[in-house]
PDB file of N, CA and C in Angstrom:
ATOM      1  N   UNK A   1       0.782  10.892 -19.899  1.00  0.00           N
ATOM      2  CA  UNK A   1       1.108  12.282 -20.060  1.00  0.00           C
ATOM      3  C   UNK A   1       1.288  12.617 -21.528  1.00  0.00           C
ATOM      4  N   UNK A   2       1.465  11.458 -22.168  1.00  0.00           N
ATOM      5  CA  UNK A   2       2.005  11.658 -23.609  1.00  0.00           C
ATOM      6  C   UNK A   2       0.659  11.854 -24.722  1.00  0.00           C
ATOM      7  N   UNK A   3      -0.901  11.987 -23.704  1.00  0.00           N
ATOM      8  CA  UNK A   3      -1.908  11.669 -24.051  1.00  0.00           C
ATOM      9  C   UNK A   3      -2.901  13.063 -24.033  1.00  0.00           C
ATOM     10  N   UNK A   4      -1.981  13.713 -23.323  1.00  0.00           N
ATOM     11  CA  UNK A   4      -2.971  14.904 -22.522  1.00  0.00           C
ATOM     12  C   UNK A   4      -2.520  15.238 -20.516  1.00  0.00           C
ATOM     13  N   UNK A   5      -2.418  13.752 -20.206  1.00  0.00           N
ATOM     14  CA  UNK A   5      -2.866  14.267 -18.573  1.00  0.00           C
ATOM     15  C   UNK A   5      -1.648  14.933 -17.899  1.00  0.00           C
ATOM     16  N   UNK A   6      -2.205  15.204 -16.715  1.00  0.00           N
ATOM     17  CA  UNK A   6      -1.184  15.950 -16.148  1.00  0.00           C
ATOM     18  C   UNK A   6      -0.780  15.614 -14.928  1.00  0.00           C
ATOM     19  N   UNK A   7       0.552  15.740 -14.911  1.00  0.00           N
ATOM     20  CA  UNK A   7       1.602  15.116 -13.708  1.00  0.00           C
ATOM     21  C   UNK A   7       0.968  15.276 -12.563  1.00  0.00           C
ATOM     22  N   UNK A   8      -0.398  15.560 -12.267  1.00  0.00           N
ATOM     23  CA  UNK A   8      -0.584  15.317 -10.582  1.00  0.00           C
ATOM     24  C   UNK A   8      -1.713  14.738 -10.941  1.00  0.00           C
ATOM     25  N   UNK A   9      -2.940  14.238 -11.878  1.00  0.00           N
ATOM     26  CA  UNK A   9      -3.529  13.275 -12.940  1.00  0.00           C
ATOM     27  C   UNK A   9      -2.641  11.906 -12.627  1.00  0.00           C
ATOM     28  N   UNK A  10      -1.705  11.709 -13.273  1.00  0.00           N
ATOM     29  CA  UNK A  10      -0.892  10.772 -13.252  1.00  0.00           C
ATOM     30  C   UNK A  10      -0.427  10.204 -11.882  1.00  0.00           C
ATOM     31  N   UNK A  11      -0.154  10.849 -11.106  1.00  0.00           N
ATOM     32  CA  UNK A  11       0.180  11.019  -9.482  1.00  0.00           C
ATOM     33  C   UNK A  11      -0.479  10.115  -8.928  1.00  0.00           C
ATOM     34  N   UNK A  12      -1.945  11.080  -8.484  1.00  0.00           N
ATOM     35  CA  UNK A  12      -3.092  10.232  -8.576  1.00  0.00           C
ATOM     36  C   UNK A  12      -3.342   8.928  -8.616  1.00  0.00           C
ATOM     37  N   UNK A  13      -3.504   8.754 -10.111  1.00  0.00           N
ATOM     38  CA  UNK A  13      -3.840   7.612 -10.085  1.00  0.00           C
ATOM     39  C   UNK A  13      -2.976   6.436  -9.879  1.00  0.00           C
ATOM     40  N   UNK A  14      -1.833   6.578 -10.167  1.00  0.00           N
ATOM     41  CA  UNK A  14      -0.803   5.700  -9.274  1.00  0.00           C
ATOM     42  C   UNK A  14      -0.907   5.510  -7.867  1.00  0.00           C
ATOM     43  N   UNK A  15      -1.315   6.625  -7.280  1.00  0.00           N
ATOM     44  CA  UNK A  15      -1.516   6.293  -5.493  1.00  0.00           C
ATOM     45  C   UNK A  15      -2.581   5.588  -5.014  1.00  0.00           C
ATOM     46  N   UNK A  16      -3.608   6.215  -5.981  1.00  0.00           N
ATOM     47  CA  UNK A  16      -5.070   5.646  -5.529  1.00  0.00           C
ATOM     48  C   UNK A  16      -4.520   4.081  -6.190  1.00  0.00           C
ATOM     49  N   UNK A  17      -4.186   3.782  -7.330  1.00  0.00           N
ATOM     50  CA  UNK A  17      -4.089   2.345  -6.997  1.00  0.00           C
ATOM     51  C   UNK A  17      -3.018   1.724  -6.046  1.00  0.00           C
ATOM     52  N   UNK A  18      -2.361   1.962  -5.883  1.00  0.00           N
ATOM     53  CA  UNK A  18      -1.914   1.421  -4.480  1.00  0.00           C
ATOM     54  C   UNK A  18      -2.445   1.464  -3.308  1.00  0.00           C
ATOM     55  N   UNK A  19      -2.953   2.368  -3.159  1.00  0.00           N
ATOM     56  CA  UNK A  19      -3.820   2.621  -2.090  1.00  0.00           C
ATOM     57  C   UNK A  19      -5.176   1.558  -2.161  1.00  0.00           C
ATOM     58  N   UNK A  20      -6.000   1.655  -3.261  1.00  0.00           N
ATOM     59  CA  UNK A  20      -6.673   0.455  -3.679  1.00  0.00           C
ATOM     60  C   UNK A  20      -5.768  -0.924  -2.862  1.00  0.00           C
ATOM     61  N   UNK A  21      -5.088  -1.355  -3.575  1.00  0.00           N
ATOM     62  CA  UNK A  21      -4.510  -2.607  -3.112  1.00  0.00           C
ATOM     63  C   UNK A  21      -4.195  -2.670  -2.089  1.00  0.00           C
ATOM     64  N   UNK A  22      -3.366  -2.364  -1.001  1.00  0.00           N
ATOM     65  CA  UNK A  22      -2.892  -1.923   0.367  1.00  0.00           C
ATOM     66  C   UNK A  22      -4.369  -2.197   0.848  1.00  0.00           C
ATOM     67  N   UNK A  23      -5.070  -1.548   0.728  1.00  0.00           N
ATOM     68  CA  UNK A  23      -6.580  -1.636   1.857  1.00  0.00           C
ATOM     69  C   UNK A  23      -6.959  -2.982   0.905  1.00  0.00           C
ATOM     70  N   UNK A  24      -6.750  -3.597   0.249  1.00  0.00           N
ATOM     71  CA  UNK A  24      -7.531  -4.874   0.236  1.00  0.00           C
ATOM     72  C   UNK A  24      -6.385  -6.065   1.011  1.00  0.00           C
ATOM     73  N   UNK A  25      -5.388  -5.508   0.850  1.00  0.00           N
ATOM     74  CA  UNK A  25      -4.097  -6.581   1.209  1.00  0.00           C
ATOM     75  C   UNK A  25      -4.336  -6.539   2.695  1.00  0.00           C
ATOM     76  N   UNK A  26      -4.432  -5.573   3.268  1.00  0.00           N
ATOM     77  CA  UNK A  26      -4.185  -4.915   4.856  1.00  0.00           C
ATOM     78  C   UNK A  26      -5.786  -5.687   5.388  1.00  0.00           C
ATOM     79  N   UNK A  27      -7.171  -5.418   4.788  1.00  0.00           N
ATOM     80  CA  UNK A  27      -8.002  -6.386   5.277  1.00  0.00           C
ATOM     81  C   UNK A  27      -8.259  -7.948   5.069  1.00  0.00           C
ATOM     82  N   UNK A  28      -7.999  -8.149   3.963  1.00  0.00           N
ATOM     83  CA  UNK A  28      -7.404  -9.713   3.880  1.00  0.00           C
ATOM     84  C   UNK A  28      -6.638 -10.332   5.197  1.00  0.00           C
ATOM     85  N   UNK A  29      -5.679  -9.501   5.632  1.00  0.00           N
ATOM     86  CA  UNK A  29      -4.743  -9.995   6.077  1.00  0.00           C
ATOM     87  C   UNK A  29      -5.299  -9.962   8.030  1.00  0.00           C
ATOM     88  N   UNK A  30      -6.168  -9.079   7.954  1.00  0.00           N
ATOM     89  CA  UNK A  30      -6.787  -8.746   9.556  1.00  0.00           C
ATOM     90  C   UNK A  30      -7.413  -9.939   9.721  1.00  0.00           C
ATOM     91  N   UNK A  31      -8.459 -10.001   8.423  1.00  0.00           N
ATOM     92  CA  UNK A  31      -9.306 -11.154   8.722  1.00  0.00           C
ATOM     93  C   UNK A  31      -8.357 -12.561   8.695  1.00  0.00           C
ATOM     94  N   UNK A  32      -7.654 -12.624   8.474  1.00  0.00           N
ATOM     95  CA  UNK A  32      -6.877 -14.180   8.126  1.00  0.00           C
ATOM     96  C   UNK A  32      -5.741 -14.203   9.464  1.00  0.00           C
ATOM     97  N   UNK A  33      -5.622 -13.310  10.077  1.00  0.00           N
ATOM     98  CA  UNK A  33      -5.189 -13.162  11.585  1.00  0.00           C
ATOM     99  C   UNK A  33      -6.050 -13.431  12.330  1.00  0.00           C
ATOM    100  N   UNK A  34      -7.151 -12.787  11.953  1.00  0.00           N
ATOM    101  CA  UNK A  34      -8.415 -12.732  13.890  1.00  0.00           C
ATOM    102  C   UNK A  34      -8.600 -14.512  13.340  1.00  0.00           C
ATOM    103  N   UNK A  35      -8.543 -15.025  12.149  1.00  0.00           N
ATOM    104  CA  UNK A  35      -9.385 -16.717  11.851  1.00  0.00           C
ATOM    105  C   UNK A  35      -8.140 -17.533  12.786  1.00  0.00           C
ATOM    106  N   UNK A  36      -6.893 -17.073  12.430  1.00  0.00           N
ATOM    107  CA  UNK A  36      -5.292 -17.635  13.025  1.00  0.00           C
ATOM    108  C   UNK A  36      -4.954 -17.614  14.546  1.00  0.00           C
ATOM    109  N   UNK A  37      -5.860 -16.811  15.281  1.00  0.00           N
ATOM    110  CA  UNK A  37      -5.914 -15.960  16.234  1.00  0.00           C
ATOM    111  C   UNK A  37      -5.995 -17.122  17.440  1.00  0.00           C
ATOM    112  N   UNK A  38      -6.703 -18.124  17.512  1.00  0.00           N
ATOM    113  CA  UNK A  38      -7.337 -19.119  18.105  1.00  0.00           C
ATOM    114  C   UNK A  38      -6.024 -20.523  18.259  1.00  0.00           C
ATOM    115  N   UNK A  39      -5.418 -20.794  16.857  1.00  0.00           N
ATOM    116  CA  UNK A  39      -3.831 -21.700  17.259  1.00  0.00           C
ATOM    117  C   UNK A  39      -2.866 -21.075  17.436  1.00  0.00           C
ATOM    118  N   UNK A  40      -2.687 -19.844  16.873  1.00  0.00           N
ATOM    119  CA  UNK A  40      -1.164 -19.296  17.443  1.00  0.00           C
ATOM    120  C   UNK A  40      -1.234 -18.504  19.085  1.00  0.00           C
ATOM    121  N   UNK A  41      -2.669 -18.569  19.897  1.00  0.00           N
ATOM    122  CA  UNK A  41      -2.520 -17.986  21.431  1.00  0.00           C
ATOM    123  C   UNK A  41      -1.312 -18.925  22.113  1.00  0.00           C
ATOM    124  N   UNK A  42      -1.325 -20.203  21.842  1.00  0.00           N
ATOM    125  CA  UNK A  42      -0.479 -20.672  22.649  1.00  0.00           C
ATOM    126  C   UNK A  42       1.061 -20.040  22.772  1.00  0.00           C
ATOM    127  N   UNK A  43       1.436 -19.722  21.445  1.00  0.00           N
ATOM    128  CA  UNK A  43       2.656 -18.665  21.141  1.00  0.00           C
ATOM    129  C   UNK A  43       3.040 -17.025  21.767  1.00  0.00           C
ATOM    130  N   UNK A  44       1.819 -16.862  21.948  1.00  0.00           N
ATOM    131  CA  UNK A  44       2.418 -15.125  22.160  1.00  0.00           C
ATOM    132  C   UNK A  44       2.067 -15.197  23.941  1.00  0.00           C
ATOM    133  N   UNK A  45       2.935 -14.600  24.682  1.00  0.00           N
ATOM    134  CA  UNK A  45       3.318 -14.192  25.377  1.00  0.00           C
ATOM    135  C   UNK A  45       3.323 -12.497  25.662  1.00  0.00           C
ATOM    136  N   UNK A  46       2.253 -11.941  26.914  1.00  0.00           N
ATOM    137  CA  UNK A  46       2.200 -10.837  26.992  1.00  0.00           C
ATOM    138  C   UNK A  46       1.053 -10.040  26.284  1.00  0.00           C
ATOM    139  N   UNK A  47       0.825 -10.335  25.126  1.00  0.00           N
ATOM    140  CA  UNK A  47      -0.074 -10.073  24.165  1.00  0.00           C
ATOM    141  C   UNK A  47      -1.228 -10.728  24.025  1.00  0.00           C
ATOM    142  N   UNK A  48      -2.777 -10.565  24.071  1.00  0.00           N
ATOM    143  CA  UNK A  48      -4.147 -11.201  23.842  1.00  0.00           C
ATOM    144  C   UNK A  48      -3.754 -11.042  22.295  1.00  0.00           C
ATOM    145  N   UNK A  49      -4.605 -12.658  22.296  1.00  0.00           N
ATOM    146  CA  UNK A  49      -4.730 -12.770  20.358  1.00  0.00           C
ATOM    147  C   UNK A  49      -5.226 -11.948  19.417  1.00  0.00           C
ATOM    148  N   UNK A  50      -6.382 -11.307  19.837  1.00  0.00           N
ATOM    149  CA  UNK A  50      -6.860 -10.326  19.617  1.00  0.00           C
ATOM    150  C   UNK A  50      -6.758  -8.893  20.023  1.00  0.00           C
ATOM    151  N   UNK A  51      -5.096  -8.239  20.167  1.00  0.00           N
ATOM    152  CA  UNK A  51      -5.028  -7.352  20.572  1.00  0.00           C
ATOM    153  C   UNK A  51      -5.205  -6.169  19.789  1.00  0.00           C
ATOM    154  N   UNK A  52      -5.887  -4.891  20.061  1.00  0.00           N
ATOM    155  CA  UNK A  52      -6.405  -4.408  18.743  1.00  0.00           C
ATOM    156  C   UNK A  52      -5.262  -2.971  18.444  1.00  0.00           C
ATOM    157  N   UNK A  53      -4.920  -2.781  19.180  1.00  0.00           N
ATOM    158  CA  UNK A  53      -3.784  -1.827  19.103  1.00  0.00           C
ATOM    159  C   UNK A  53      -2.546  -2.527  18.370  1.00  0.00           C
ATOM    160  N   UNK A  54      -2.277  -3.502  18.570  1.00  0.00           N
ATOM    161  CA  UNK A  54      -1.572  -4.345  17.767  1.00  0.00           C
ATOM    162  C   UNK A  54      -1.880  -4.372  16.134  1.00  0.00           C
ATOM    163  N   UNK A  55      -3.123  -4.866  16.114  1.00  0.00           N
ATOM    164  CA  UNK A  55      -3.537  -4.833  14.978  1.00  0.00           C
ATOM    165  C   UNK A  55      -3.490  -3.714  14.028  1.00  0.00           C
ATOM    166  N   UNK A  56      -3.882  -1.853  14.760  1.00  0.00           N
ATOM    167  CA  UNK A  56      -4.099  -0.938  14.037  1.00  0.00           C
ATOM    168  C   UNK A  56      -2.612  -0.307  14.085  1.00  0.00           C
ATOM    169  N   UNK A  57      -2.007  -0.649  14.884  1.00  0.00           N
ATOM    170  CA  UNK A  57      -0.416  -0.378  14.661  1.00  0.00           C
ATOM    171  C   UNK A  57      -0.310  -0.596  13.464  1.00  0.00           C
ATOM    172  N   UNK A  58      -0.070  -2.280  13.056  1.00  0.00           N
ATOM    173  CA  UNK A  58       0.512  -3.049  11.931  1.00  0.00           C
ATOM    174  C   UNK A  58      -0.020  -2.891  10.565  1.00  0.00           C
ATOM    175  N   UNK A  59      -1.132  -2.262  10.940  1.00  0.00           N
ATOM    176  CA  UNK A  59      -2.300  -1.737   9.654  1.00  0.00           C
ATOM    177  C   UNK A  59      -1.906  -0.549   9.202  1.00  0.00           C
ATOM    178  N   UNK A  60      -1.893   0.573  10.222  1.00  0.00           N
ATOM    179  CA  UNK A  60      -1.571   1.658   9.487  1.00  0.00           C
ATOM    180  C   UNK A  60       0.304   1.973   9.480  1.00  0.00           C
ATOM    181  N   UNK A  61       1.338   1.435  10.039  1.00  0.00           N
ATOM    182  CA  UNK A  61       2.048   1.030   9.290  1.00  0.00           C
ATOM    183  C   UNK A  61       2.646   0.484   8.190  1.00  0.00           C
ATOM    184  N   UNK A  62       2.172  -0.261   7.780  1.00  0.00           N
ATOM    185  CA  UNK A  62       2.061  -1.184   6.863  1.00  0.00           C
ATOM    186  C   UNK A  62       1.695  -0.510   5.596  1.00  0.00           C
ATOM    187  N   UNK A  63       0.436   0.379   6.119  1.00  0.00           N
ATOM    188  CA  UNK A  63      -0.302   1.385   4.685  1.00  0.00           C
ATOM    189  C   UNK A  63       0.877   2.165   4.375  1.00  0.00           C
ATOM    190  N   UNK A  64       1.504   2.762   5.543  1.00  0.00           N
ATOM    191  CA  UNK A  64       2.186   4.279   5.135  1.00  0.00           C
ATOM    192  C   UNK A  64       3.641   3.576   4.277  1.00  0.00           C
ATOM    193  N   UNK A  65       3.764   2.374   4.667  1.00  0.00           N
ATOM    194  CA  UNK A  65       5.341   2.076   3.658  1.00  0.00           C
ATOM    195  C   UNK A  65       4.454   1.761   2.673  1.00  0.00           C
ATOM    196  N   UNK A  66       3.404   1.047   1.991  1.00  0.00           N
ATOM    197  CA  UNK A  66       2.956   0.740   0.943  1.00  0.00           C
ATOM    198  C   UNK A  66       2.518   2.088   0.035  1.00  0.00           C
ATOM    199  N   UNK A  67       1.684   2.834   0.489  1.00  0.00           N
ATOM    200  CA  UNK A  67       1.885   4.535   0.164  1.00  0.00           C
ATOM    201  C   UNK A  67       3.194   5.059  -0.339  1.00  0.00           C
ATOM    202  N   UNK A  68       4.371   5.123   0.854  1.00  0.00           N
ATOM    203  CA  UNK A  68       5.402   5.736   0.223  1.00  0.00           C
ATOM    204  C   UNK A  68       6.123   4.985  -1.169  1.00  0.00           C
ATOM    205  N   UNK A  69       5.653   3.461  -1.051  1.00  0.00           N
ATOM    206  CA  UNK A  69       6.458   2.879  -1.928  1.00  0.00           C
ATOM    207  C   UNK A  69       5.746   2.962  -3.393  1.00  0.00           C
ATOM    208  N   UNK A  70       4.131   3.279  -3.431  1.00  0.00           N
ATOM    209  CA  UNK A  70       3.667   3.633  -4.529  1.00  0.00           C
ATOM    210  C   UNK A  70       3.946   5.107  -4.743  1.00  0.00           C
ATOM    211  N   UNK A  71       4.522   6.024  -4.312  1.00  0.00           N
ATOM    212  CA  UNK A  71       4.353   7.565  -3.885  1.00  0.00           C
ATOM    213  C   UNK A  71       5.984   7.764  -5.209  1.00  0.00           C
ATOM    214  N   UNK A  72       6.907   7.133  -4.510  1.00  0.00           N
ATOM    215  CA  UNK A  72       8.363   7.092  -5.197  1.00  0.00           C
ATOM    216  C   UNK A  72       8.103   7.412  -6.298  1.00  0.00           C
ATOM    217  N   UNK A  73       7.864   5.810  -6.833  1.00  0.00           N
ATOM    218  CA  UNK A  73       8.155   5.424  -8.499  1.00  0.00           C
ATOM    219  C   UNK A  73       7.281   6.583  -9.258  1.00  0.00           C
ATOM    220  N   UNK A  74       5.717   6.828  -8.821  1.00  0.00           N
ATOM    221  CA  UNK A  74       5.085   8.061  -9.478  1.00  0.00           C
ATOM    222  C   UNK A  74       5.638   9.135  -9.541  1.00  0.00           C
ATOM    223  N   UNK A  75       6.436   9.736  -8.662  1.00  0.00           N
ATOM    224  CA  UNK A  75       6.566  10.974  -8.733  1.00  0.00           C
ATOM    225  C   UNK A  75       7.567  10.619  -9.441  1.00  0.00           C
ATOM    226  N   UNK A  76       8.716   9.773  -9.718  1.00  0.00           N
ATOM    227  CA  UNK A  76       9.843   9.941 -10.642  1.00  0.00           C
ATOM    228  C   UNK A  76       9.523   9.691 -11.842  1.00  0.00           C
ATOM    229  N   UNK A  77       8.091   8.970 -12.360  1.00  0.00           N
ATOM    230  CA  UNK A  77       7.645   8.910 -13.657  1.00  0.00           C
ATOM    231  C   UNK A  77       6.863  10.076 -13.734  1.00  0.00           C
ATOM    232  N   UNK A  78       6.921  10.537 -13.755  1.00  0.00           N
ATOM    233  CA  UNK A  78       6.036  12.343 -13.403  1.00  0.00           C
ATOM    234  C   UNK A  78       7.323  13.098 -14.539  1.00  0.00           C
ATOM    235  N   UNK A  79       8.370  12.928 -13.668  1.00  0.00           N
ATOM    236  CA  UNK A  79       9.631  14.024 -14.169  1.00  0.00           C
ATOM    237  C   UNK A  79       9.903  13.403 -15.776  1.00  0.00           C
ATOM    238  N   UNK A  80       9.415  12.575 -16.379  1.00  0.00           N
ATOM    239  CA  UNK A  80      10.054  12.141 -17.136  1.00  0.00           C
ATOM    240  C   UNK A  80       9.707  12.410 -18.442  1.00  0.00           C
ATOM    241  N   UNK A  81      10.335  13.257 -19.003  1.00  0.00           N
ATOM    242  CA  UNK A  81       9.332  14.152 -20.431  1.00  0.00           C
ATOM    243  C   UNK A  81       8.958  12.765 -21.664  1.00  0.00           C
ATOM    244  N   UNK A  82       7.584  13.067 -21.587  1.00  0.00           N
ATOM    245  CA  UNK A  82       6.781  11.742 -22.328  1.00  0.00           C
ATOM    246  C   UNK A  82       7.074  11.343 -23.308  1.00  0.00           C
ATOM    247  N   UNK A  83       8.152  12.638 -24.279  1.00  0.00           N
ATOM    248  CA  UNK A  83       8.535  12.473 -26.016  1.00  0.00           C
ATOM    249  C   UNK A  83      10.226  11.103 -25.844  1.00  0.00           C
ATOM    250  N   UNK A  84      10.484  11.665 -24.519  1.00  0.00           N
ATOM    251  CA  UNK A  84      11.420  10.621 -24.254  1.00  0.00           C
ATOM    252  C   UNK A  84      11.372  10.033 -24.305  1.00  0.00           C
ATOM    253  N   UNK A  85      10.379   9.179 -23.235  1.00  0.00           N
ATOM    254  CA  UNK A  85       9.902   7.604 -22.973  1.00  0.00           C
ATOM    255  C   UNK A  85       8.985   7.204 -24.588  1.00  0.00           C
ATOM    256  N   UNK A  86       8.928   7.608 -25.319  1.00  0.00           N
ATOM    257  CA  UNK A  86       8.387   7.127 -26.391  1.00  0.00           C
ATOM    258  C   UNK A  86       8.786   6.606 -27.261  1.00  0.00           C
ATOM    259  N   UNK A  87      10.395   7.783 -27.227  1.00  0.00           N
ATOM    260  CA  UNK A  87      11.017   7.157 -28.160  1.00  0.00           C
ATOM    261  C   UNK A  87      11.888   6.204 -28.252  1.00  0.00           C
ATOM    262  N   UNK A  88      11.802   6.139 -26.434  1.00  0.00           N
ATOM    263  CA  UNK A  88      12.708   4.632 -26.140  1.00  0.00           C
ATOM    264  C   UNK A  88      12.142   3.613 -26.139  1.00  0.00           C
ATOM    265  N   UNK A  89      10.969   3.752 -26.375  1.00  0.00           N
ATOM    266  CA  UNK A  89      10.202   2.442 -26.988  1.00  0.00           C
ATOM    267  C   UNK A  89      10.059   2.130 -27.836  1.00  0.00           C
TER     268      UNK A  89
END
């Protein structure tokens, strides 16, 4: 901001990278379940290993706290007048 851009600029791109990461973390993690899927059946009870409602539960859960938790810190570095943070550096 201290450059030119502007607080929803800045926003932005803080979300989209989290958002970036989250969808690589969140498919990493599908695929390294459905591979897991095959020794842990003996464990679950009630549930197929491959249950897919399960899966898109835990997925798009998972996104929306990772979202809100990139969502926070941006918007409170948003409020923060840039001549400030400059000079506390």
């Amino acid at each position: 901001m201290a450059f030119g851009a502007r607080r929803t600029d800045v926003l932005k791109l803080v979300i989209e990278h989290g958002f970036t990461l989250t969808l690589t973390g969140v498919a990493i993690g599908i695929i390294g379940a459905l591979t897991l899927t095959r020794f842990l059946s003996n464990l679950l009870y009630g549930v197929k290993p491959s249950d897919p409602i399960t899966f898109i539960a835990v997925s798009v859960i998972l996104t929306a706290v990772a979202l809100l938790a990139s969502y926070i810190p941006a918007r409170r570095a948003t409020k923060v007048d840039p001549m400030v943070a400059l000079r506390y550096e």
